[in-house]
Protein backbone atom coordinates (compact mmCIF):
# COMPACT_ATOMS: atom_id res chain seq x y z
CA UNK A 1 1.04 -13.33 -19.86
CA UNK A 2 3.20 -10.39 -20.02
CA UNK A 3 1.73 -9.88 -23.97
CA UNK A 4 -1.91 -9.81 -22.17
CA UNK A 5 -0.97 -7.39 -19.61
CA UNK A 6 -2.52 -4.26 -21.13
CA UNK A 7 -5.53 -5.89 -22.79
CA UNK A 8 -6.60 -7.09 -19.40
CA UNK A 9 -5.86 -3.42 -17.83
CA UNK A 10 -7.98 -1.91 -20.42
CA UNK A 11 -10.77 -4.59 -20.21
CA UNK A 12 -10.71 -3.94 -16.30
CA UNK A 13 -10.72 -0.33 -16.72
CA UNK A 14 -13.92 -0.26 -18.37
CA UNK A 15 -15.66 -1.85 -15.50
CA UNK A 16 -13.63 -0.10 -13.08
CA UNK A 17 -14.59 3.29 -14.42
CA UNK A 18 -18.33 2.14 -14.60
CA UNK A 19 -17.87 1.51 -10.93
CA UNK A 20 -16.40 4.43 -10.16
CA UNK A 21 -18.55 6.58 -11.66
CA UNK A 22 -21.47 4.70 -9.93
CA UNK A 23 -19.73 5.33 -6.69
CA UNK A 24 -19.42 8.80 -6.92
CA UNK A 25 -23.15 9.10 -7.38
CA UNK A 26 -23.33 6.66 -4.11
CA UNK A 27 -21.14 9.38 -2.16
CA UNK A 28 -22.97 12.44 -2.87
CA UNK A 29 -26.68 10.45 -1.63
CA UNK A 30 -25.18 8.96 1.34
CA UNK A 31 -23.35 12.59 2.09
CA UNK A 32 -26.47 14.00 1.61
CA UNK A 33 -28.83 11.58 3.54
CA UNK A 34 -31.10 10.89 0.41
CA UNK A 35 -31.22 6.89 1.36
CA UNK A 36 -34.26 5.95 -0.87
CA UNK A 37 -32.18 7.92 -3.69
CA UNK A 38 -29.18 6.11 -3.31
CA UNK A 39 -31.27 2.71 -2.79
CA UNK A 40 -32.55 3.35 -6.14
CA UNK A 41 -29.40 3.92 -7.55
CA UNK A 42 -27.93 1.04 -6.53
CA UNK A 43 -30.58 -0.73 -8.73
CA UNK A 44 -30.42 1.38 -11.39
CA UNK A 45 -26.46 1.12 -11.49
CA UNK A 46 -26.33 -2.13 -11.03
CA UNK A 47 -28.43 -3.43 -13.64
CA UNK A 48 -26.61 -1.22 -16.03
CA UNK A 49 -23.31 -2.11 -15.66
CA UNK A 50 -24.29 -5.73 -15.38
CA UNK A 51 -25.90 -5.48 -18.97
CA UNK A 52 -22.80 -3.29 -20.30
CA UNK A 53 -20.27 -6.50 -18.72
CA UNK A 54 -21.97 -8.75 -20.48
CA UNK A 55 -21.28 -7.48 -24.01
CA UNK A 56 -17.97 -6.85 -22.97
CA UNK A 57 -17.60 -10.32 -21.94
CA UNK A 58 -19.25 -12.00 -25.44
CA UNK A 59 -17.28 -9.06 -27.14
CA UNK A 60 -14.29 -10.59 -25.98
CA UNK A 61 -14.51 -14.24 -27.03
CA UNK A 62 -15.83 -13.26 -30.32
CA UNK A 63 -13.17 -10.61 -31.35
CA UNK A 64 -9.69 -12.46 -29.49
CA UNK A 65 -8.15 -13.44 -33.06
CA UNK A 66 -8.28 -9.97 -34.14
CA UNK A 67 -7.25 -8.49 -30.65
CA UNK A 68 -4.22 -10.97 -31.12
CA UNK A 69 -3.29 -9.49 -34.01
CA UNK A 70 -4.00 -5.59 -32.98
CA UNK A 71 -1.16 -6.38 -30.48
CA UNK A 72 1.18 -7.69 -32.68
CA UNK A 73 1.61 -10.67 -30.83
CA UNK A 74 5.04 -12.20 -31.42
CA UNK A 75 4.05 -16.06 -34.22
CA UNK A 76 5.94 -17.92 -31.50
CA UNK A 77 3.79 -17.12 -28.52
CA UNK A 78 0.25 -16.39 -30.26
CA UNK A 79 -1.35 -19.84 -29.42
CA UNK A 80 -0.29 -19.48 -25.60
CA UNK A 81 -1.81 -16.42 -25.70
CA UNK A 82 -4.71 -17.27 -26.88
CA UNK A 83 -5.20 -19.96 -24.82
CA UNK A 84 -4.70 -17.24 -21.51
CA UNK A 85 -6.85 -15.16 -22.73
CA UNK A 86 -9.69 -17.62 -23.03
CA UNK A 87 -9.86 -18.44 -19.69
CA UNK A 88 -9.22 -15.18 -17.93
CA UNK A 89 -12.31 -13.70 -20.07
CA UNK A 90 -14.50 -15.91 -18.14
CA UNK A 91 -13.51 -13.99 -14.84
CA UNK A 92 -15.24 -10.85 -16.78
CA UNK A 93 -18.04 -10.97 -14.80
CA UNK A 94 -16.30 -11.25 -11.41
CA UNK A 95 -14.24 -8.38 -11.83
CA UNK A 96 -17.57 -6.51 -12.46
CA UNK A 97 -19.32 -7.70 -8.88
CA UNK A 98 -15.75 -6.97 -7.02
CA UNK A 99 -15.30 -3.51 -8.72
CA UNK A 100 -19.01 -2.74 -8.15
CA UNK A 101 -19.36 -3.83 -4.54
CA UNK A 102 -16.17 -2.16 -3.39
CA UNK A 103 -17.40 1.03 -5.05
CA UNK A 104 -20.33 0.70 -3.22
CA UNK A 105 -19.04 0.08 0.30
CA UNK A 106 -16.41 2.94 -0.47
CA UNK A 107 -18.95 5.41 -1.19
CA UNK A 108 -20.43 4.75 1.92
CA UNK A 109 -17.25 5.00 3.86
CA UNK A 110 -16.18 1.51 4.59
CA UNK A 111 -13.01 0.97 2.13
CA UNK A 112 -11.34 -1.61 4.97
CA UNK A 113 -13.64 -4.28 3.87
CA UNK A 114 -12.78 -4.55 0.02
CA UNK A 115 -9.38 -4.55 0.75
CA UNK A 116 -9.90 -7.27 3.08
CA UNK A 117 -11.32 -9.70 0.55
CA UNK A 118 -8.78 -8.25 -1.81
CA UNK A 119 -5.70 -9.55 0.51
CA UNK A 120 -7.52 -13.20 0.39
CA UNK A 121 -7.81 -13.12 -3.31
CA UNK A 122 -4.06 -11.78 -3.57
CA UNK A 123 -3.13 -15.20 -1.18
CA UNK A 124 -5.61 -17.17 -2.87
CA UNK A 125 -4.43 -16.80 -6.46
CA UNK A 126 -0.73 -17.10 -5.24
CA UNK A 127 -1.47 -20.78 -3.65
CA UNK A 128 -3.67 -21.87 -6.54
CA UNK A 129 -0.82 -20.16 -8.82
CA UNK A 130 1.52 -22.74 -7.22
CA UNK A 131 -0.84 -25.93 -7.33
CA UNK A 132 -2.05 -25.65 -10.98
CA UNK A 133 1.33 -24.15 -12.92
CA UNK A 134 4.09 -26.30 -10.33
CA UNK A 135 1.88 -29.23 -9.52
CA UNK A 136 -0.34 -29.71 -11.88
CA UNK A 137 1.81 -28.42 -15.16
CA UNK A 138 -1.21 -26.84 -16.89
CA UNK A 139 1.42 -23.87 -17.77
CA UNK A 140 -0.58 -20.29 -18.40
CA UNK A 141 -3.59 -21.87 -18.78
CA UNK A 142 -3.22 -22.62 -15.15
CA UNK A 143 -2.66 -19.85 -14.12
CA UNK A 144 -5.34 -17.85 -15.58
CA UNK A 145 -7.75 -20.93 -13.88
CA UNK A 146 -6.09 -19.70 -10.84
CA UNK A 147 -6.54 -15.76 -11.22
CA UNK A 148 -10.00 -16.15 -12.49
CA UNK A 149 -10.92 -18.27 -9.29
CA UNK A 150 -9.49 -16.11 -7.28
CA UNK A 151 -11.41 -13.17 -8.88
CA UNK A 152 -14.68 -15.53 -8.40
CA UNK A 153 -13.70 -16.28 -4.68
CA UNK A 154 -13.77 -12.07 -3.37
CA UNK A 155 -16.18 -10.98 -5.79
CA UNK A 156 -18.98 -13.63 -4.37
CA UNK A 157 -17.83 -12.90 -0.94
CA UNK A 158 -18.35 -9.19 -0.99
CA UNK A 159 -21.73 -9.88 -2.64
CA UNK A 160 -22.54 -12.22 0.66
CA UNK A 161 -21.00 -9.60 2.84
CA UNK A 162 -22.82 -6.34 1.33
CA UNK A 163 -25.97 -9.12 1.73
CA UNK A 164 -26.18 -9.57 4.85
CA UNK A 165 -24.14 -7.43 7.46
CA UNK A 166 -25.11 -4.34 5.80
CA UNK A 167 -28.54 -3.27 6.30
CA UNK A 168 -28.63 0.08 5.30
CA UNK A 169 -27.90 -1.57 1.07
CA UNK A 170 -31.06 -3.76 1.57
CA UNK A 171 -33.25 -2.84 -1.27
CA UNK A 172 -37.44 -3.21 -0.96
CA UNK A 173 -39.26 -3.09 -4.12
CA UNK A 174 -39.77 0.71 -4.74
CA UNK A 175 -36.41 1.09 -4.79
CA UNK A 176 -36.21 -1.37 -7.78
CA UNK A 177 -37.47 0.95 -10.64
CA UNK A 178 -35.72 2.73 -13.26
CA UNK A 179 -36.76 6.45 -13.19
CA UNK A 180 -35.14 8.53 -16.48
CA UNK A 181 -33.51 11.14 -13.88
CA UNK A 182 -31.63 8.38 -11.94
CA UNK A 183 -30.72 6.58 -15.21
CA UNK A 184 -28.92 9.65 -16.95
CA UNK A 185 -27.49 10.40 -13.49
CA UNK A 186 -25.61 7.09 -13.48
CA UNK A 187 -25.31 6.87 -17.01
CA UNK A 188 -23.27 10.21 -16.99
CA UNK A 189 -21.40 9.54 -14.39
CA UNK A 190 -20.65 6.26 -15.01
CA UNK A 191 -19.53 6.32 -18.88
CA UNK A 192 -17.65 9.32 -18.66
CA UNK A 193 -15.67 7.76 -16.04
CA UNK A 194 -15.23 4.65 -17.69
CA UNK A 195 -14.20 6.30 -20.71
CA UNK A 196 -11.51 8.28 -18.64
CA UNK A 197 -10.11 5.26 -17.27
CA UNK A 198 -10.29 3.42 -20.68
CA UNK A 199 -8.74 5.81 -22.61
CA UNK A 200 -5.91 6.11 -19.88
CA UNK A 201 -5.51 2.13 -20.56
CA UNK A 202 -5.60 2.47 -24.14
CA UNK A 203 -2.85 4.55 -24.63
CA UNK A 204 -1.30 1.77 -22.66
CA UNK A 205 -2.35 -0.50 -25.05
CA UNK A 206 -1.35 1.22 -27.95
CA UNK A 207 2.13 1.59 -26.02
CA UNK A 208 2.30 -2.02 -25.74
CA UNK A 209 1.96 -2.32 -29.62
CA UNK A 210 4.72 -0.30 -30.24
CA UNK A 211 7.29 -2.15 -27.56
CA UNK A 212 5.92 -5.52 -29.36
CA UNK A 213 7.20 -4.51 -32.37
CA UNK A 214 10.90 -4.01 -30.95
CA UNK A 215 11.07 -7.80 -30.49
CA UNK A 216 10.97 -10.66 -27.71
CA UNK A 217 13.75 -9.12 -25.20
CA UNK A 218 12.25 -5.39 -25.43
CA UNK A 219 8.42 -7.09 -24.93
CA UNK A 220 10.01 -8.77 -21.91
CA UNK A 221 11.63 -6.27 -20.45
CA UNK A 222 8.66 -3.60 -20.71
CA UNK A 223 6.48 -6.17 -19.48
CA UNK A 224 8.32 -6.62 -15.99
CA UNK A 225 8.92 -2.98 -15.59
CA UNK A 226 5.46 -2.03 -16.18
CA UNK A 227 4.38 -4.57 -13.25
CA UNK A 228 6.85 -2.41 -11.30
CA UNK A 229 5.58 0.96 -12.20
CA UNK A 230 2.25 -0.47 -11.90
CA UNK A 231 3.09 -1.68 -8.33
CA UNK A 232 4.75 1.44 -7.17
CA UNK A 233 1.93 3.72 -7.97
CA UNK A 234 -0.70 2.30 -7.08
CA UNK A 235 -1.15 3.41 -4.16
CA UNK A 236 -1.24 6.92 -5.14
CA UNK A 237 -4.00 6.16 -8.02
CA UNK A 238 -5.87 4.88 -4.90
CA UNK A 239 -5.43 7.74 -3.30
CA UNK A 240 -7.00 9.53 -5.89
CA UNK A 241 -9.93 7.17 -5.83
CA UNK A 242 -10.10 7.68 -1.65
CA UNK A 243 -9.83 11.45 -2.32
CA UNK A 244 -12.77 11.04 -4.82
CA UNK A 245 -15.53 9.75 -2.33
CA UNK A 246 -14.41 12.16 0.38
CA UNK A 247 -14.73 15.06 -1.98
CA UNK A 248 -18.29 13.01 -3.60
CA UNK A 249 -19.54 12.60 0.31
CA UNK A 250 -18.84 16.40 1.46
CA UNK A 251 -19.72 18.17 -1.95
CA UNK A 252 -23.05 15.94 -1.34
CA UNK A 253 -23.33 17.53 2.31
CA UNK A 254 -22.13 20.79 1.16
CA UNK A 255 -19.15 21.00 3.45
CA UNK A 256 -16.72 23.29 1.15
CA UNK A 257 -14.38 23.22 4.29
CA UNK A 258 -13.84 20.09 4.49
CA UNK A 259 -13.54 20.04 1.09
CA UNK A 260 -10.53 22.27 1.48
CA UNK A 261 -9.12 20.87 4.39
CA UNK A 262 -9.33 17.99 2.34
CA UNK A 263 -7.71 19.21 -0.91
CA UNK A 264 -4.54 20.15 1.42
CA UNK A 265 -4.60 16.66 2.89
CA UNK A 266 -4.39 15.01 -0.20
CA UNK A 267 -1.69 16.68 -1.99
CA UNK A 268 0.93 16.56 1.22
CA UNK A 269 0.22 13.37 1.63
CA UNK A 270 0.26 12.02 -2.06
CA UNK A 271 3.63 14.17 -3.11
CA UNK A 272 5.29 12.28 0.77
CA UNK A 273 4.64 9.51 -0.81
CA UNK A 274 5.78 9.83 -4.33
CA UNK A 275 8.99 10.94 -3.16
CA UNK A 276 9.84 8.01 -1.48
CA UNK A 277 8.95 6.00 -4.00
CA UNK A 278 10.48 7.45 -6.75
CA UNK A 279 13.61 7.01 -4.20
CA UNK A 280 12.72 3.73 -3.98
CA UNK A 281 11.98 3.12 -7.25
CA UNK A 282 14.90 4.99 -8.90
CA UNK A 283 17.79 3.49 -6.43
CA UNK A 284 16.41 -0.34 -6.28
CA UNK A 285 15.65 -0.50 -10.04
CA UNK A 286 18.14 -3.43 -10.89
CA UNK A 287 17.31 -5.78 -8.26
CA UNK A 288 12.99 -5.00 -8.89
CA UNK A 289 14.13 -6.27 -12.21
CA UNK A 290 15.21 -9.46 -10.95
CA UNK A 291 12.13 -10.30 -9.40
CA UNK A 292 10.77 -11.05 -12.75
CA UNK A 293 13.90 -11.93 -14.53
CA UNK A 294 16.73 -13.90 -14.31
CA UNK A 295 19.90 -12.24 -13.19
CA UNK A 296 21.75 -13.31 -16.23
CA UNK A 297 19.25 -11.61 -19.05
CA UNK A 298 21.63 -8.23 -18.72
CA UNK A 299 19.92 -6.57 -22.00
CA UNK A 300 16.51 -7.44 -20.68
CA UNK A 301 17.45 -6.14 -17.08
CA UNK A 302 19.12 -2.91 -18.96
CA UNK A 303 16.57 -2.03 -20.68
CA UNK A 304 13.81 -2.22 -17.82
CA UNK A 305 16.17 -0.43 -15.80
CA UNK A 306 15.89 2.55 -18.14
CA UNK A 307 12.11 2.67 -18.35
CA UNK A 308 11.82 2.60 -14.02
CA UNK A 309 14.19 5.44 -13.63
CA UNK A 310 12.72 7.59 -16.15
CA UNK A 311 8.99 6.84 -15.02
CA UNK A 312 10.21 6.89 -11.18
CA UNK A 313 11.82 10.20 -11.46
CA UNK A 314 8.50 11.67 -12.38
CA UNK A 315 6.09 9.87 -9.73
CA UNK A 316 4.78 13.70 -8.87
CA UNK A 317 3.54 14.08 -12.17
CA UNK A 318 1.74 11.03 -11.94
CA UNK A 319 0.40 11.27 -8.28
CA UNK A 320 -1.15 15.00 -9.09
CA UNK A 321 -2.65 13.78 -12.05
CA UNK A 322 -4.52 10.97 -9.57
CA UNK A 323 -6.00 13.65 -7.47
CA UNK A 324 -7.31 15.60 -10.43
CA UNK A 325 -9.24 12.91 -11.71
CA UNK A 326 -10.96 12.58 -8.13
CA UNK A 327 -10.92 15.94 -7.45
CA UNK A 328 -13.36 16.24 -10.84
CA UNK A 329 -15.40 12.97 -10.29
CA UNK A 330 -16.04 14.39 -6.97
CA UNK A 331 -17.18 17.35 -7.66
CA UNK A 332 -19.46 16.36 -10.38
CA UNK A 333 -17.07 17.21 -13.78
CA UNK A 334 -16.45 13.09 -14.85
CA UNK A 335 -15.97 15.12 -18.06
CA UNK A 336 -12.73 17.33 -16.93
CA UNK A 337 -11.44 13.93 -15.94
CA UNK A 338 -11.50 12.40 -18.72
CA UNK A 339 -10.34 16.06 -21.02
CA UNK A 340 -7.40 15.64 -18.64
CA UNK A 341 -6.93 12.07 -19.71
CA UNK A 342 -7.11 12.82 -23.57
CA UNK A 343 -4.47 15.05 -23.15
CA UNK A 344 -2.03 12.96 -20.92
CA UNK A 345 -3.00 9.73 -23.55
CA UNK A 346 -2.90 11.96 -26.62
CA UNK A 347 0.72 13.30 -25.35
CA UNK A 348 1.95 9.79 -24.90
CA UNK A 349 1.09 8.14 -28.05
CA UNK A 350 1.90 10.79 -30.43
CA UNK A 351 5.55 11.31 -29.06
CA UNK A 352 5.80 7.67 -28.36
CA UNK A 353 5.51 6.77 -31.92
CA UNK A 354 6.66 10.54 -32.84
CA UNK A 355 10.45 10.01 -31.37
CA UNK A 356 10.54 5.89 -31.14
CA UNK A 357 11.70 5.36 -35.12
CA UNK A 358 13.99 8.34 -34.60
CA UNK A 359 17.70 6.25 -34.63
CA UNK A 360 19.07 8.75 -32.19
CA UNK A 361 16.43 8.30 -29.86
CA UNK A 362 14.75 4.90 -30.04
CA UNK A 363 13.24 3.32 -26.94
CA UNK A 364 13.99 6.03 -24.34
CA UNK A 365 11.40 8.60 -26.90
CA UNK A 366 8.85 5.98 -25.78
CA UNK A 367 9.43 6.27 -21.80
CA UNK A 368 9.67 10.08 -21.42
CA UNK A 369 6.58 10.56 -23.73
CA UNK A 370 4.49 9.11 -20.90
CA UNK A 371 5.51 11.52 -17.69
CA UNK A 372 5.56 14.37 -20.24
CA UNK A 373 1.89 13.37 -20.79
CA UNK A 374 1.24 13.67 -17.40
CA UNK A 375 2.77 17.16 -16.54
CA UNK A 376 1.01 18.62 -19.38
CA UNK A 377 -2.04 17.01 -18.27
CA UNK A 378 -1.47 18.57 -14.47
CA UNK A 379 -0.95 21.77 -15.85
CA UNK A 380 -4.71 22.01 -17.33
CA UNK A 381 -6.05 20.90 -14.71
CA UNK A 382 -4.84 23.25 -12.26
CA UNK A 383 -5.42 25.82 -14.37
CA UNK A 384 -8.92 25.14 -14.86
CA UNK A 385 -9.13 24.94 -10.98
CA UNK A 386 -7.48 27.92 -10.48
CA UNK A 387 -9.72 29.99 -12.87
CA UNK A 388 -13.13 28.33 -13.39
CA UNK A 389 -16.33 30.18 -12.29
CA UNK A 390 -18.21 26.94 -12.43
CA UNK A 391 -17.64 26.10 -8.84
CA UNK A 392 -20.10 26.23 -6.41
CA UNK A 393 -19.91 29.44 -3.88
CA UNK A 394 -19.57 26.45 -0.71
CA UNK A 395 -16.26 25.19 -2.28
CA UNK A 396 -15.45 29.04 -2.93
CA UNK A 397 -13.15 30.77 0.17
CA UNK A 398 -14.44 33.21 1.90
């Protein structure tokens, strides 16, 4: 499972950015109060992404030897693998209708809902974590039965909810047409996004290769830790994705204000947080470790302990980073987003497997490439900020 970890972030960061992307286009027409517009994008959007999830989805199946292999996969562990990966690909489609629905409510200011049916699945896949891997024995297979269900049980349930307690989303059939300006509105919005998020994963991905081939105990301990780091910043990178429809809604209403009011917001209250975190993360990163290991694995619990406090240290970095990408989706540059993201990926992975074979450095190369990434990555975007003429003379001040 921990092996899998990145090939299911990257898988769900393609839909995710689809979704995203979408939803930025949903917060500008709902800003605006173009309803029939953002009727028909919903159509437009969702038949896209649907179509693009389904290759994704037969992609999957077809290519899982090779992706085995692409992650060097430890021999003694490749068949469980496998047999994870098999079932969690049939949840595919569910991640697609939760991502996509809570995109939608979000751009149209309702972001308590998704999380809702997000706490249930959480609970959900906990219990039926429990019944199928303790009582039943069906080992990771089990548990992928039990995430996948999960991801079935919220992703229907939003569907229901979006069907019939919200009104305003109820689609009549001029709505359902797909108009060439509507398509490359989504289309750009939407790809460039999901390439932006992929890539970010990717570089992820290719990290993972390179702690795989380090052995068992190194794949073990990166695995946990990354849950961790995972853990402890996401709320920020939701932040960022909260910032985004904000910034989508008021650009869309042409409130450059608000938009500013909102840009000050964001950054005191996502650089609070990171600081306590990194605290947090920095102080408590021994015992986090023991969550997913056992107290006695000392080089496994070492070696995670490394990776937190380097990544924790640099949380900023990180949590600026976040509100760049929204601050760019938002605004209507997807592609700045994802420039930024090339840069913070491209920074990673060359100095990952730049300083990693280096005997004098070794593992820790690998952990400070990736907040490096980010601070370089900060830098050009705040530049660009700072000195573009591309902005609109609302977001301008006076």
């Amino acid at each position: 499972m921990g092996a899998s970890y990145a090939l299911m972030v990257f898988l769900t960061s393609i839909l995710l950015g689809l979704c995203m992307g979408s939803g930025v286009v949903f917060s500008m027409r709902f800003g605006a109060r173009e309803m029939d517009e953002l009727k028909n994008s919903l159509f437009v959007s969702f038949i896209f992404i649907g179509f693009i999830t389904c290759l994704i989805t037969a992609a999957s199946f077809f290519f899982i030897a090779p992706i085995i292999r692409l992650l060097q996969i430890p021999e003694d562990i490749r068949e469980m693998t496998k047999d994870y990966l098999l079932v969690i690909f049939c949840g595919i489609g569910f991640t697609f209708l939760y991502n996509y629905f809570s995109s939608l409510l979000r751009g149209i200011g309702n972001s308590a809902v998704p999380l809702l049916f997000l706490a249930v699945s959480a609970l959900l896949n906990i219990v039926l974590d429990l019944f199928f891997v303790v009582s039943c024995s069906m080992g990771v297979e089990g548990a992928a039965l039990a995430t996948v269900i999960a991801q079935g049980v919220s992703a229907v349930s939003l569907l229901v909810y979006c069907a019939v307690r919200v009104p305003l989303l109820r689609l009549e059939r001029r709505h359902m047409r797909f108009g060439k300006a509507m398509l490359r509105e989504i289309s750009q919005f939407s790809l460039l996004t999901c390439a932006q998020q992929s890539v970010m994963n990717f570089g992820i991905l290719m990290i993972q290769g390179l702690v795989n081939s380090f052995g068992v105990t190194v794949m073990a301990a990166f695995a946990a830790a990354v849950k961790i780091d995972s853990f402890a910043y996401m709320p920020v990178q939701d932040f960022g994705n909260a910032f985004s429809t904000f910034i989508a809604q008021n650009y869309g209403a042409k409130k450059g204000e608000r938009i500013r009011a909102g840009i000050r917001s964001a950054i005191a209250t996502a650089l609070i947080f990171c600081l306590i975190i990194t605290a947090g993360v920095c102080v408590f990163a021994a015992p986090l470790m023991t969550i997913f290991v056992d107290p006695s694995e000392t080089e496994i619990i070492a070696i995670g302990v490394q990776y937190l406090r380097i990544e924790g240290a640099c949380y900023c970095g990180i949590g600026c980073l976040f509100l760049l990408y929204g601050l760019y989706r938002g605004i209507g540059k997807p592609f700045m987003s994802l420039v930024l993201t090339v840069i913070s990926l491209g920074t990673r992975v060359g100095l990952a497997y730049l300083l990693a074979p280096i005997p004098a450095i070794g593992l820790p190369g690998i952990w400070w490439a990736i907040p490096i990434g980010w601070f370089l990555a900060d830098a050009t975007g705040l530049l660009y900020y700072r000195f573009s003429s591309s902005r609109p003379s609302f977001m301008r001040r006076k």
